[in-house]
Protein backbone atom coordinates (compact mmCIF):
# COMPACT_ATOMS: atom_id res chain seq x y z
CA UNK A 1 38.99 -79.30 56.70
CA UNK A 2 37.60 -82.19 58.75
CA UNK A 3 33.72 -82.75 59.04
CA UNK A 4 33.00 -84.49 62.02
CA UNK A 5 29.15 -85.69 63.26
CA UNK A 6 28.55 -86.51 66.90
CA UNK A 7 25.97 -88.82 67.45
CA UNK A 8 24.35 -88.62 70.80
CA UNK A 9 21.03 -87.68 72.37
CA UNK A 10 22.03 -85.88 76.26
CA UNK A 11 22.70 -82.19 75.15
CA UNK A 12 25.14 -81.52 77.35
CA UNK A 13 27.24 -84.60 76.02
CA UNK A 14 27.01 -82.89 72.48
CA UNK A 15 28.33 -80.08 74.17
CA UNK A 16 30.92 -80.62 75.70
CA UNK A 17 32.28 -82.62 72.92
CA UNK A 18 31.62 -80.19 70.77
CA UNK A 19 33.57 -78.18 72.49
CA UNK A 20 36.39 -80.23 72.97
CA UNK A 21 37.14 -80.77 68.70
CA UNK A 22 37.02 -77.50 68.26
CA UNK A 23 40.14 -76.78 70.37
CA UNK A 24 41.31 -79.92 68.87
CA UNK A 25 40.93 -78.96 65.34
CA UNK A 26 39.94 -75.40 65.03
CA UNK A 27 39.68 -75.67 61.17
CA UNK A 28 36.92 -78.27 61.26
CA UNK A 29 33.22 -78.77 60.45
CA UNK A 30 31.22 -80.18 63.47
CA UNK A 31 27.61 -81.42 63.21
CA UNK A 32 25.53 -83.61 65.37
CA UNK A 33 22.13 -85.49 65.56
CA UNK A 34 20.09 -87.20 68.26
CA UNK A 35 18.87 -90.40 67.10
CA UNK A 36 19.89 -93.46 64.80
CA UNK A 37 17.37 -92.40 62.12
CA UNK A 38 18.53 -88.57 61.79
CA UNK A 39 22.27 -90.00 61.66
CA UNK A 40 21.66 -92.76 58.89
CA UNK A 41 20.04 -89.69 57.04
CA UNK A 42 22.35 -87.18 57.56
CA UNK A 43 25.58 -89.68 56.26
CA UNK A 44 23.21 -90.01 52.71
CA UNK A 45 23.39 -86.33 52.13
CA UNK A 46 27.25 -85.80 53.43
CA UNK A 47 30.50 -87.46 53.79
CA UNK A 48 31.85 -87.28 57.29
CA UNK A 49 35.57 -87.92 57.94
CA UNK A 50 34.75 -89.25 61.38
CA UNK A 51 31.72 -89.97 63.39
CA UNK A 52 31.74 -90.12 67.37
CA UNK A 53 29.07 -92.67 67.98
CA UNK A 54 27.20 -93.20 71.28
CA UNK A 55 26.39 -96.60 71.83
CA UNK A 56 23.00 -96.15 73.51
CA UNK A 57 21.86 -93.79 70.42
CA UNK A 58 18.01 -93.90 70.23
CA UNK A 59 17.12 -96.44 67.48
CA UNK A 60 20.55 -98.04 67.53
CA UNK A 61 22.25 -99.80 70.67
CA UNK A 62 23.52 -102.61 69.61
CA UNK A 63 26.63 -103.80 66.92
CA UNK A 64 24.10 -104.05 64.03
CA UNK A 65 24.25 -99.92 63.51
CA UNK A 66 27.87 -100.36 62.84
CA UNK A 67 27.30 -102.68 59.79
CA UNK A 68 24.34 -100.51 58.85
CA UNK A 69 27.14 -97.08 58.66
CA UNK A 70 29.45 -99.10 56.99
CA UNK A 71 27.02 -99.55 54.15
CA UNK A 72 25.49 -95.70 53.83
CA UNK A 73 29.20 -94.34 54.41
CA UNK A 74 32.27 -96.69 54.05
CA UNK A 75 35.00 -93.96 54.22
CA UNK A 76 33.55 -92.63 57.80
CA UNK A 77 35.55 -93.86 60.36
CA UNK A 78 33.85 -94.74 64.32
CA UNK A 79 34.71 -94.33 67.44
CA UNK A 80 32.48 -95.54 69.74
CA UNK A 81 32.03 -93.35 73.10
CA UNK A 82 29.72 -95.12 75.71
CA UNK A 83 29.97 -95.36 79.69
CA UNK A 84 29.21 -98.81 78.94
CA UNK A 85 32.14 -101.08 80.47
CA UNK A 86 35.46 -101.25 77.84
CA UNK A 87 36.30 -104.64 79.24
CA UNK A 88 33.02 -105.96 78.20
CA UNK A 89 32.32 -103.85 75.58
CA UNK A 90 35.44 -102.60 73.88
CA UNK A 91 36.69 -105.52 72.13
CA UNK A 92 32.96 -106.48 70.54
CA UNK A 93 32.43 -103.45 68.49
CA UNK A 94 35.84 -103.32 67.22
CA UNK A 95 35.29 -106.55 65.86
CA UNK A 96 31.69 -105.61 64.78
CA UNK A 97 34.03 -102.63 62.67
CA UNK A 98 34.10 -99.93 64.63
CA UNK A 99 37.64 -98.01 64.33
CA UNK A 100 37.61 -97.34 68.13
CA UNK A 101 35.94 -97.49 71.55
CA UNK A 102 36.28 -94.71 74.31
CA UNK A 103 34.66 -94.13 77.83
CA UNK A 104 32.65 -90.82 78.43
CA UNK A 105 34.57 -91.29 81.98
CA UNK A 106 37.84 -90.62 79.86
CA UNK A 107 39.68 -87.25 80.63
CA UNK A 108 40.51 -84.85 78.21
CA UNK A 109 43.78 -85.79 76.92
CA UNK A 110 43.06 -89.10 76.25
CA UNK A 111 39.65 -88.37 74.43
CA UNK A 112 41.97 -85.64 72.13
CA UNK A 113 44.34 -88.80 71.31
CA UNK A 114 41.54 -91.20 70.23
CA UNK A 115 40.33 -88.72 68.31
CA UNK A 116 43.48 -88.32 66.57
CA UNK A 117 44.29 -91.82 66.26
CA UNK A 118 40.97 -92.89 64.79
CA UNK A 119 41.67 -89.78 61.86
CA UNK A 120 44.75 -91.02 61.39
CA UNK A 121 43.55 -94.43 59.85
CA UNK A 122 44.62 -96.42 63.69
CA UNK A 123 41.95 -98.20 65.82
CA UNK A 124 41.98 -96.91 68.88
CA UNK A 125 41.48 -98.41 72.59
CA UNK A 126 42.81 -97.57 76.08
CA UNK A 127 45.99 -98.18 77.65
CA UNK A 128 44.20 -100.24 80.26
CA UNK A 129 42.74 -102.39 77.63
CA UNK A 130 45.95 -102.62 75.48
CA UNK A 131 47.83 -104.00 78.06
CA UNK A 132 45.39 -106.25 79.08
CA UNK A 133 45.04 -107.92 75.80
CA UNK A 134 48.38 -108.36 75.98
CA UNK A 135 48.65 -109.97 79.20
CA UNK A 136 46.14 -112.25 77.95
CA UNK A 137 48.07 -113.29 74.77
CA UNK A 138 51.28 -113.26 76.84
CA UNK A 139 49.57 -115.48 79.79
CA UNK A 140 46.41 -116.87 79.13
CA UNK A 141 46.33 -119.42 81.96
CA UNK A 142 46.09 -116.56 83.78
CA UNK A 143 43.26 -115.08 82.45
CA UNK A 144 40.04 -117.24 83.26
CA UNK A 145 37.58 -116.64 80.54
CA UNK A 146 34.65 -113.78 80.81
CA UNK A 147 30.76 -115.78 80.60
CA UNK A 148 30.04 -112.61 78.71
CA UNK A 149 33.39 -112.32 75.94
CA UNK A 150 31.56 -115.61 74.98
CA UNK A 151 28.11 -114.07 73.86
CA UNK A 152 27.67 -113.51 69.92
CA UNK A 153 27.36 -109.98 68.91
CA UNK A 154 23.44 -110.22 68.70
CA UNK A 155 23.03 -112.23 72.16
CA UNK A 156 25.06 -108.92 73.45
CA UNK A 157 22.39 -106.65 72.09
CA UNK A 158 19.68 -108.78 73.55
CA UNK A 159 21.41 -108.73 76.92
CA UNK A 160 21.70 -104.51 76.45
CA UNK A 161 18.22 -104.25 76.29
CA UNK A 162 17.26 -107.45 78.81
CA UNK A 163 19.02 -105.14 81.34
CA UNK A 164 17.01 -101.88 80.45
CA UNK A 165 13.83 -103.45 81.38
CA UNK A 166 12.86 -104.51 78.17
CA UNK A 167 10.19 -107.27 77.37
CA UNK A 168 10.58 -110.45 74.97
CA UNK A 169 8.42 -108.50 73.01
CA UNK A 170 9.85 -105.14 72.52
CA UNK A 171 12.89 -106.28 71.89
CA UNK A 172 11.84 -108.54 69.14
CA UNK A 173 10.07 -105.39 67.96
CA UNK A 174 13.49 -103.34 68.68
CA UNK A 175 15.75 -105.70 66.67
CA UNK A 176 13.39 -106.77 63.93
CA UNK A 177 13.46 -110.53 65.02
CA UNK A 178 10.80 -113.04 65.50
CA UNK A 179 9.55 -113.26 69.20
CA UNK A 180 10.68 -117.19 69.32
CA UNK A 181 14.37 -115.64 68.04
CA UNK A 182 14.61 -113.46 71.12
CA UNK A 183 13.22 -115.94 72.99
CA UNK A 184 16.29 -118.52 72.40
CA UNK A 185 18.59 -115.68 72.07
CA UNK A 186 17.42 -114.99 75.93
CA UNK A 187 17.60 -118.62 77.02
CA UNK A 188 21.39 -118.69 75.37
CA UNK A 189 22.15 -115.73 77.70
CA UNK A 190 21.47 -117.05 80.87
CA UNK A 191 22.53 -120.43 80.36
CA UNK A 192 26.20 -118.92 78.84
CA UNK A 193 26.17 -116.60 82.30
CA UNK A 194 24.69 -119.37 84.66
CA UNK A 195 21.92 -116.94 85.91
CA UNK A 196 17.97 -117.88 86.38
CA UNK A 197 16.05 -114.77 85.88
CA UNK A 198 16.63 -111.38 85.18
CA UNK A 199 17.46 -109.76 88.37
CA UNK A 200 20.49 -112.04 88.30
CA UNK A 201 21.39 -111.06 85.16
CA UNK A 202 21.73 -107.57 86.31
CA UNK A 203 23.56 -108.20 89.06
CA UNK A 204 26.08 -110.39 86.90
CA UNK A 205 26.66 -107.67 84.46
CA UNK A 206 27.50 -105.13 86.94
């Protein structure tokens, strides 16, 4: 039997998935929480054979929370499922250790094989995203390089929340870092993405 834990906080989301792993794999376990606090918790009482992760779960949204599973439950693997942009995002939390990423705009059948794949010990992306990577390898003159691939992992989670409407201040309050950290982290951002304020930011991200 597989135990399976859904992290996300829209009901209908759970749902739906829900739904869709049971027909998937009828002889499975499925639970599911609705922040980043109740899912840390729940991994210290039970071992999960795979976790479908939102990336904008309450208390987590950002790369960080993928480090911080890795340490309450090693043997979990993640696939990421956000409407956030693959291109942009994809790619980042692999590296940050993620097993896969997957868009809530994905249809059924592909959503069923990055399940799969991700159980089966494989990191998962799309097809789209395969092939561009390999484009890129194959010709990279072709490929000029994205402002945004060149943001760390924590100026990305800064950005995230920039874009949300969040203050200096919150956000230093968010990611546990000293107001003169964000601060630099924010002045990185828009001098990496050539933008002046925040309403350009936005409309650069897009």
């Amino acid at each position: 039997m597989k135990h399976i834990l859904i992290a996300e906080d829209h009901a209908v989301v759970r749902i739906g998935t829900k739904h869709l792993l049971q027909s998937l794999i009828p002889d499975s376990e499925i639970a599911d929480v609705e922040d980043f606090d109740a899912l840390i918790n729940e991994l210290g009482v039970k071992q999960y054979d795979l976790l479908i992760l939102d990336i904008n779960i309450p208390g987590g949204n950002n790369t960080k929370m993928v480090e911080a599973i890795r340490t309450k439950s090693p043997l979990t693997r993640i696939l990421m499922f956000s409407s956030y942009d693959e291109q942009l995002y994809g790619l980042l939390y692999l590296q940050a250790g993620a097993d896969g990423y997957l868009s809530k705009d994905a249809p059924e059948e592909e959503f069923k094989a990055a399940v799969l794949s991700v159980l089966n010990n494989k990191k998962y992306m799309s097809e789209e995203m395969q092939q561009m990577n390999i484009n890129r390898l194959i010709n990279p003159k072709e490929f000029l390089p994205d402002p945004i691939v060149s943001l760390s992992p924590r100026e990305t989670d800064v950005m995230n929340l920039l874009k949300e409407g969040l203050g200096t201040a919150k956000i230093a309050e968010k990611l546990n870092l000293q107001l003169s950290t964000v601060s630099t982290y924010k002045a990185r951002i828009f001098e990496k993405l050539g933008v002046k304020n925040i309403v350009e930011l936005i409309t650069k991200i897009k």
